[in-house]
C-alpha atoms as a PDB file:
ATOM      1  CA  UNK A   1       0.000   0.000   0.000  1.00  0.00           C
ATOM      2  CA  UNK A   2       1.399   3.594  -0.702  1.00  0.00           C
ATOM      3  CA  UNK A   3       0.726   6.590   1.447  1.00  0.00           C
ATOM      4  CA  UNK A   4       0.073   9.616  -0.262  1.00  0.00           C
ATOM      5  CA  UNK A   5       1.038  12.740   2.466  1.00  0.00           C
ATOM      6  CA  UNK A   6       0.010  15.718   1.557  1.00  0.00           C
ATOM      7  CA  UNK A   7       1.218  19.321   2.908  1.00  0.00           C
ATOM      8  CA  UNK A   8      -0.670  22.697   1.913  1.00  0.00           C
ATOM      9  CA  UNK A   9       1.413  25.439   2.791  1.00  0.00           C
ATOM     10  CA  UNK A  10       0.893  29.765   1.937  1.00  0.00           C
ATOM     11  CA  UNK A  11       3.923  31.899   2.390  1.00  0.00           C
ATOM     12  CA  UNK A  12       5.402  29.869   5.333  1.00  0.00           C
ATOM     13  CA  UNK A  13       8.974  28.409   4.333  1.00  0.00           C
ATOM     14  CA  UNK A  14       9.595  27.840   7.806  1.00  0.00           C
ATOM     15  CA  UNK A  15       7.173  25.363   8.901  1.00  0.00           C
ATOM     16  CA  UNK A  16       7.332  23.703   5.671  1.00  0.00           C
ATOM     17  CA  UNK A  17      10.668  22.664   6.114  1.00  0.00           C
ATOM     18  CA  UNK A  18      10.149  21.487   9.551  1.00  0.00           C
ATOM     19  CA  UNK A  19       7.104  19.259   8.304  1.00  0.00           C
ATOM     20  CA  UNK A  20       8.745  18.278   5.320  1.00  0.00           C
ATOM     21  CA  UNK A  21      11.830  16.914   7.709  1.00  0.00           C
ATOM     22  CA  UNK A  22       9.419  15.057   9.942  1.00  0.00           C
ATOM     23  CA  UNK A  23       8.260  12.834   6.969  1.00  0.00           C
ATOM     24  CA  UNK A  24       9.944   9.968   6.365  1.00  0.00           C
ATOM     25  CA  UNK A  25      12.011   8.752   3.291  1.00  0.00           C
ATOM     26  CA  UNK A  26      10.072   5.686   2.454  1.00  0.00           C
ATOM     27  CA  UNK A  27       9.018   4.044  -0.797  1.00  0.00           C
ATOM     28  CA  UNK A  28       5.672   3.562  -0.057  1.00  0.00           C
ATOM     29  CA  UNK A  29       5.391   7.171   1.044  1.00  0.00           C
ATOM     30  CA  UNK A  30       4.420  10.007  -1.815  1.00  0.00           C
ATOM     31  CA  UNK A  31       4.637  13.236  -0.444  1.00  0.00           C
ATOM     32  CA  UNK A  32       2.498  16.051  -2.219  1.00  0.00           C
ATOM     33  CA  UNK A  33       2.689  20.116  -1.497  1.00  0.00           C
ATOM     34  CA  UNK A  34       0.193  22.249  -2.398  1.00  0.00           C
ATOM     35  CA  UNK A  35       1.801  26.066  -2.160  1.00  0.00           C
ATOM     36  CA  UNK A  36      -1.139  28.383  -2.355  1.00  0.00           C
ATOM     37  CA  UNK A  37       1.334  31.188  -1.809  1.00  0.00           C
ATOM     38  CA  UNK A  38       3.685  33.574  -3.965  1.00  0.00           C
ATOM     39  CA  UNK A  39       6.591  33.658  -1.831  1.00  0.00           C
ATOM     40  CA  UNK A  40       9.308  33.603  -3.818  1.00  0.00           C
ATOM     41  CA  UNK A  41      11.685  31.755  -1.065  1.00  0.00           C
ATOM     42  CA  UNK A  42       8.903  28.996  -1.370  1.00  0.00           C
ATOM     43  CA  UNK A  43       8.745  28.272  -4.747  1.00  0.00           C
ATOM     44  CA  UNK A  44      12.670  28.298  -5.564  1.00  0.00           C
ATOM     45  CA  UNK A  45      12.517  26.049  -2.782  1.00  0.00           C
ATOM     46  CA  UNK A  46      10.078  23.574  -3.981  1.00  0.00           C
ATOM     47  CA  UNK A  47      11.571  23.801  -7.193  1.00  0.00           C
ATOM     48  CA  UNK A  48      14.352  20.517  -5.542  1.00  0.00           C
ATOM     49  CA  UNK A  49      12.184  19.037  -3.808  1.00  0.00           C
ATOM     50  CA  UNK A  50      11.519  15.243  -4.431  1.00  0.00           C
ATOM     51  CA  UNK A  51       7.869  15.201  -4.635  1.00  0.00           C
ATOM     52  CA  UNK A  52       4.860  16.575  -6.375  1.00  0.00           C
ATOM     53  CA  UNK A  53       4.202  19.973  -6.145  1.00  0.00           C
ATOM     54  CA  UNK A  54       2.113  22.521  -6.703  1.00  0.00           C
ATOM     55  CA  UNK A  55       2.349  26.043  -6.909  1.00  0.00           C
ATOM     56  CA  UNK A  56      -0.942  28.201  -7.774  1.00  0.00           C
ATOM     57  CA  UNK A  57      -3.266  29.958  -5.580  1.00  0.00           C
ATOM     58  CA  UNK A  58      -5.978  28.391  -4.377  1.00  0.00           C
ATOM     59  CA  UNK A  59      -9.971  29.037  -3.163  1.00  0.00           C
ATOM     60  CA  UNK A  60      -9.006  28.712   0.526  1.00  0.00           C
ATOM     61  CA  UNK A  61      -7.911  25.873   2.255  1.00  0.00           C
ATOM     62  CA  UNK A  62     -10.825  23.173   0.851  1.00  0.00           C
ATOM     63  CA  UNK A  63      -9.640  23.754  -2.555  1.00  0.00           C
ATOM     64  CA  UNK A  64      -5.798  23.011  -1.326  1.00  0.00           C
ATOM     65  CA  UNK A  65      -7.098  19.487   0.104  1.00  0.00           C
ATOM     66  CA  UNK A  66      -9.086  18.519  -3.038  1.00  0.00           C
ATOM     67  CA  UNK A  67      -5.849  19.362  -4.982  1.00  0.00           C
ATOM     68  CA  UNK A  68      -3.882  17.345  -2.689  1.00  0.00           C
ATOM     69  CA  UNK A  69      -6.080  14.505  -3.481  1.00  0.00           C
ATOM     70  CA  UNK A  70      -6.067  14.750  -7.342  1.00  0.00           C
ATOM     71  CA  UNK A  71      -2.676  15.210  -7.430  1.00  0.00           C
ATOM     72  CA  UNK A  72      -2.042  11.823  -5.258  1.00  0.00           C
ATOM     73  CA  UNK A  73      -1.068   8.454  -6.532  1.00  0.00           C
ATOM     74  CA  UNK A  74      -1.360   6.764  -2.953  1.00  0.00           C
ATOM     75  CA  UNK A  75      -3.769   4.001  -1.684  1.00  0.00           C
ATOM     76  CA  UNK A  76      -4.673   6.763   1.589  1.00  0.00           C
ATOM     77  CA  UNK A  77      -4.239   9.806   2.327  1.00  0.00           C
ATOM     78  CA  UNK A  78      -3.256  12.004   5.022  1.00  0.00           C
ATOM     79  CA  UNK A  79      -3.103  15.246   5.803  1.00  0.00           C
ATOM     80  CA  UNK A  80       0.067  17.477   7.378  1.00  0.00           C
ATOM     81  CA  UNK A  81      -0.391  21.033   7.141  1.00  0.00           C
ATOM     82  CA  UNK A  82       2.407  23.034   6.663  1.00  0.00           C
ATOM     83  CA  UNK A  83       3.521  23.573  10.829  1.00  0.00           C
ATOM     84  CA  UNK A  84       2.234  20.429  12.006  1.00  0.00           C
ATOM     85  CA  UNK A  85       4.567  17.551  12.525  1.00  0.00           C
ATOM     86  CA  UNK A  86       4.860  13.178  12.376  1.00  0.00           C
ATOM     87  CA  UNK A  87       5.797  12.873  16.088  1.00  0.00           C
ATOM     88  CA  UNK A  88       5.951   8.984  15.515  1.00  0.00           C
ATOM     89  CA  UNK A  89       7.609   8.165  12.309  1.00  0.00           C
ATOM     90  CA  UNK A  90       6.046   4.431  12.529  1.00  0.00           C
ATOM     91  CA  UNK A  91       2.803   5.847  12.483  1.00  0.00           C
ATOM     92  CA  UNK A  92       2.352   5.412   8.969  1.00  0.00           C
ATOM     93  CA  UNK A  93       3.356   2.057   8.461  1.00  0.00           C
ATOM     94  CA  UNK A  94       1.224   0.569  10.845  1.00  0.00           C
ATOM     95  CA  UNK A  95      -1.791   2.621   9.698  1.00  0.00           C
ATOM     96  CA  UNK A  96      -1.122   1.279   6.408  1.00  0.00           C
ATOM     97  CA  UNK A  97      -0.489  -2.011   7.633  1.00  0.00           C
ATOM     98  CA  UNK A  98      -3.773  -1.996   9.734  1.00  0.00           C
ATOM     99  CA  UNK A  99      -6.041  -0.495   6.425  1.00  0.00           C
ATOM    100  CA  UNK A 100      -4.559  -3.649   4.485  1.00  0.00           C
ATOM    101  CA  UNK A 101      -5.085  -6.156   6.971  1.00  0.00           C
ATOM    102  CA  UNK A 102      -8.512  -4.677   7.496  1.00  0.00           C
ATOM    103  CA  UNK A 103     -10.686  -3.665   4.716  1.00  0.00           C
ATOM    104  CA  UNK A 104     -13.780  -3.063   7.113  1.00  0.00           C
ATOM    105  CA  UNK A 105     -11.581   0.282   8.292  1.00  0.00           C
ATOM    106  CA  UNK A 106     -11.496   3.442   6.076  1.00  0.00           C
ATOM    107  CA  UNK A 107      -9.483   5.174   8.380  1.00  0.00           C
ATOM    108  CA  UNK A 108      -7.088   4.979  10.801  1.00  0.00           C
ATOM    109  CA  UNK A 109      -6.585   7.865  13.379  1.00  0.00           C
ATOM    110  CA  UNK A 110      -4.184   8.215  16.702  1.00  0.00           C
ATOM    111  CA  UNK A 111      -3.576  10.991  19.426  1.00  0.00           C
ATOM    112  CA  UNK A 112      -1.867  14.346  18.508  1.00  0.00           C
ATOM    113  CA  UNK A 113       0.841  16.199  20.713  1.00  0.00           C
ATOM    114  CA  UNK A 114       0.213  19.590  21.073  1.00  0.00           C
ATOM    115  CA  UNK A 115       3.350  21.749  21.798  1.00  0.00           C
ATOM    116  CA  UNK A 116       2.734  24.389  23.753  1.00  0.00           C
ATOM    117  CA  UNK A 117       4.929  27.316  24.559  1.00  0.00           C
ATOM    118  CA  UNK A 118       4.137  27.734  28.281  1.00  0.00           C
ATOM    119  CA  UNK A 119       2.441  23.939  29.197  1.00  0.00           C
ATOM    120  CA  UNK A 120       5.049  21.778  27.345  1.00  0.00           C
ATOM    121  CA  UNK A 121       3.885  18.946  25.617  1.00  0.00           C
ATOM    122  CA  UNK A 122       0.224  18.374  26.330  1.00  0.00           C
ATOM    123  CA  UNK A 123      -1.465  15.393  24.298  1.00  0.00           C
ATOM    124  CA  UNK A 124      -4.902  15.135  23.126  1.00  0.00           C
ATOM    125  CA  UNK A 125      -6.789  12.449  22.174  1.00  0.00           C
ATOM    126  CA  UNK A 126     -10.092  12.036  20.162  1.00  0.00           C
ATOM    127  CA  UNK A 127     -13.416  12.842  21.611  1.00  0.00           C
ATOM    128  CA  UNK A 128     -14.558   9.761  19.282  1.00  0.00           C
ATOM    129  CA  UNK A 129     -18.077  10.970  20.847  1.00  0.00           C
ATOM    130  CA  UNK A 130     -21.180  11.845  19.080  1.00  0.00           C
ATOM    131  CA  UNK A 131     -20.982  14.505  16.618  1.00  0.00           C
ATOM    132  CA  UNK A 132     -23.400  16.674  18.834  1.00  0.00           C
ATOM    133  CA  UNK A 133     -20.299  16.964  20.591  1.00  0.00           C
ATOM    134  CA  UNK A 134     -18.150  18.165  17.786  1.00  0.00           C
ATOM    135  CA  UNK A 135     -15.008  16.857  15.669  1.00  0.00           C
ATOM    136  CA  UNK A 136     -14.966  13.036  17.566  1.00  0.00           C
ATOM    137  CA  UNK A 137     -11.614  12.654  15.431  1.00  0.00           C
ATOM    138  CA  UNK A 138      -8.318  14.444  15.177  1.00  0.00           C
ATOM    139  CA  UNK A 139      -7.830  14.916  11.111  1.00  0.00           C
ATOM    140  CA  UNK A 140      -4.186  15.627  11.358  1.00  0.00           C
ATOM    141  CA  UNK A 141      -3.613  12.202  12.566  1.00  0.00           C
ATOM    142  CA  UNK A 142      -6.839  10.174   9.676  1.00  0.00           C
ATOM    143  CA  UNK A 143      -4.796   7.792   7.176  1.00  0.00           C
ATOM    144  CA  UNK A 144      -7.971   7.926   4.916  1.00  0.00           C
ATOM    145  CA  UNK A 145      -8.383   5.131   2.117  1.00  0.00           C
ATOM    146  CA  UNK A 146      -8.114   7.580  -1.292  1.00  0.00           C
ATOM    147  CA  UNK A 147     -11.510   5.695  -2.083  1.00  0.00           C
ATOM    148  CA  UNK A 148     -13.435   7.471   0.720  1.00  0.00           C
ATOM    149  CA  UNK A 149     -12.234  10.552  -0.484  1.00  0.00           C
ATOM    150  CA  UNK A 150     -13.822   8.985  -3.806  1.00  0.00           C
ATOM    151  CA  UNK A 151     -16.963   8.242  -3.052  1.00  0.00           C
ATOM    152  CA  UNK A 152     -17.790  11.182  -0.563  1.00  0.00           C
ATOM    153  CA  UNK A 153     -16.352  13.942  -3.395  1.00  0.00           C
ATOM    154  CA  UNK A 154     -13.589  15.647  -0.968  1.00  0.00           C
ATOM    155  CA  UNK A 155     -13.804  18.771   1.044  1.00  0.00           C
ATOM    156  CA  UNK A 156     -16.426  21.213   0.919  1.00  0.00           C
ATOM    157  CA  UNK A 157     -15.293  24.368  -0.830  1.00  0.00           C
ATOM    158  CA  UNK A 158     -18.452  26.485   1.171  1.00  0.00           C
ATOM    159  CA  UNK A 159     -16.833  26.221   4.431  1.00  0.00           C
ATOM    160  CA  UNK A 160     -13.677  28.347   5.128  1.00  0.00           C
ATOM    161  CA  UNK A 161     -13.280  26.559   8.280  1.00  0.00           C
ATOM    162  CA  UNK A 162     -15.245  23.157   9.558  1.00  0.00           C
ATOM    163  CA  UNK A 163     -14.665  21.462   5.852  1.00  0.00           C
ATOM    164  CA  UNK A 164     -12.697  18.579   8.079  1.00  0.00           C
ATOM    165  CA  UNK A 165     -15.670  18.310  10.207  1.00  0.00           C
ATOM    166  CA  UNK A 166     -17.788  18.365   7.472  1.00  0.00           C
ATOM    167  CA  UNK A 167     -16.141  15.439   6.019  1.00  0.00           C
ATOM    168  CA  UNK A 168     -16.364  13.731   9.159  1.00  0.00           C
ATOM    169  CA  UNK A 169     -19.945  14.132   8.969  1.00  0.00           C
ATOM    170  CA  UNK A 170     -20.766  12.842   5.593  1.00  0.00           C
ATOM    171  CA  UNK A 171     -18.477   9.269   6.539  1.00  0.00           C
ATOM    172  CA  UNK A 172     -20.267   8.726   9.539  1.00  0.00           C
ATOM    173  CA  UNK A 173     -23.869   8.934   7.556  1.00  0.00           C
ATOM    174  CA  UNK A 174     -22.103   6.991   5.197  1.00  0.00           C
ATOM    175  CA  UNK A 175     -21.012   4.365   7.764  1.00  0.00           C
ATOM    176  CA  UNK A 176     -17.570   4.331   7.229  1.00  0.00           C
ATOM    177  CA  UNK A 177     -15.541   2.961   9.995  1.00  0.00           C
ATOM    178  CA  UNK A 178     -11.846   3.881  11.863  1.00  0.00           C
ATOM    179  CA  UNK A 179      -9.459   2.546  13.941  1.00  0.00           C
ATOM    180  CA  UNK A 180      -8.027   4.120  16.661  1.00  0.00           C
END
């Protein structure tokens, strides 16, 4: 199975570099940027990198997603947003592992550490509650199957923020299933 990871990023060399380090070198791992920005710094830097990229401005963060799932070859998806990091660099063979073994689970989904300036490291798990109750998953951490994203027709361009939980939404009525 191949993971496709991808990274939207606007005008924030920076991070990207830092996320982009915290992937690992794998075969089976594609990694795909979607640079919404114009920063100069940005795109000569993209220009190396071993990947697929793509630099044009987008409709918001929605449209980066959707291109971040065209543009993949993988079997799932996940997405790291330009700032975040893979704390566990295993994580994404054993999601991978766990979606083949599995094919009753879409997704696969995990805790995220939450760096915080003052507090440390603080980590915070999924409600995996009732929707009622808000986002019941963390989307940073969902290795999706790229047939989910299929079927349900990506992210929402409408919403400028909630298009994750939105998503959520329409698998759960769907009755797709995760693993934790």
């Amino acid at each position: 199975m191949k993971l496709s990871i991808v990274t939207i990023t606007y005008n924030n060399l920076s991070e990207l570099k830092k996320t982009l380090e915290s992937i690992p070198r794998e075969d089976y791992i594609e990694s795909v940027i979607i640079n919404g920005g114009n920063s100069t710094e940005t795109i000569e830097y993209l220009i190396n990198y071993k990947g697929i990229v793509v630099n044009e401005k987008d409709k918001g963060i929605a449209d980066a997603f959707n291109k971040g799932i065209k543009c993949s070859t993988g079997d799932a998806v996940m997405f790291l947003n330009s700032g975040d990091l893979l704390y566990d660099k295993r994580y994404p063979d054993i999601a991978l592992k766990l979606l083949e073994n599995d094919t009753n689970i879409s997704f696969v989904h995990a805790p995220i550490i939450f760096d915080d300036q003052h507090g440390g490291e603080l980590v915070i798990r999924p409600r995996m509650k009732n929707l009622g109750r808000g986002m019941p998953y963390l989307h940073p951490t969902m290795i999706v199957r790229k047939e989910v994203f299929e079927h349900l027709g990506g992210f929402n361009m409408k919403y400028e923020i909630g298009m994750d939980f939105d998503f959520i939404v329409r698998m759960e009525k769907k009755g797709y299933k995760g693993f934790y």
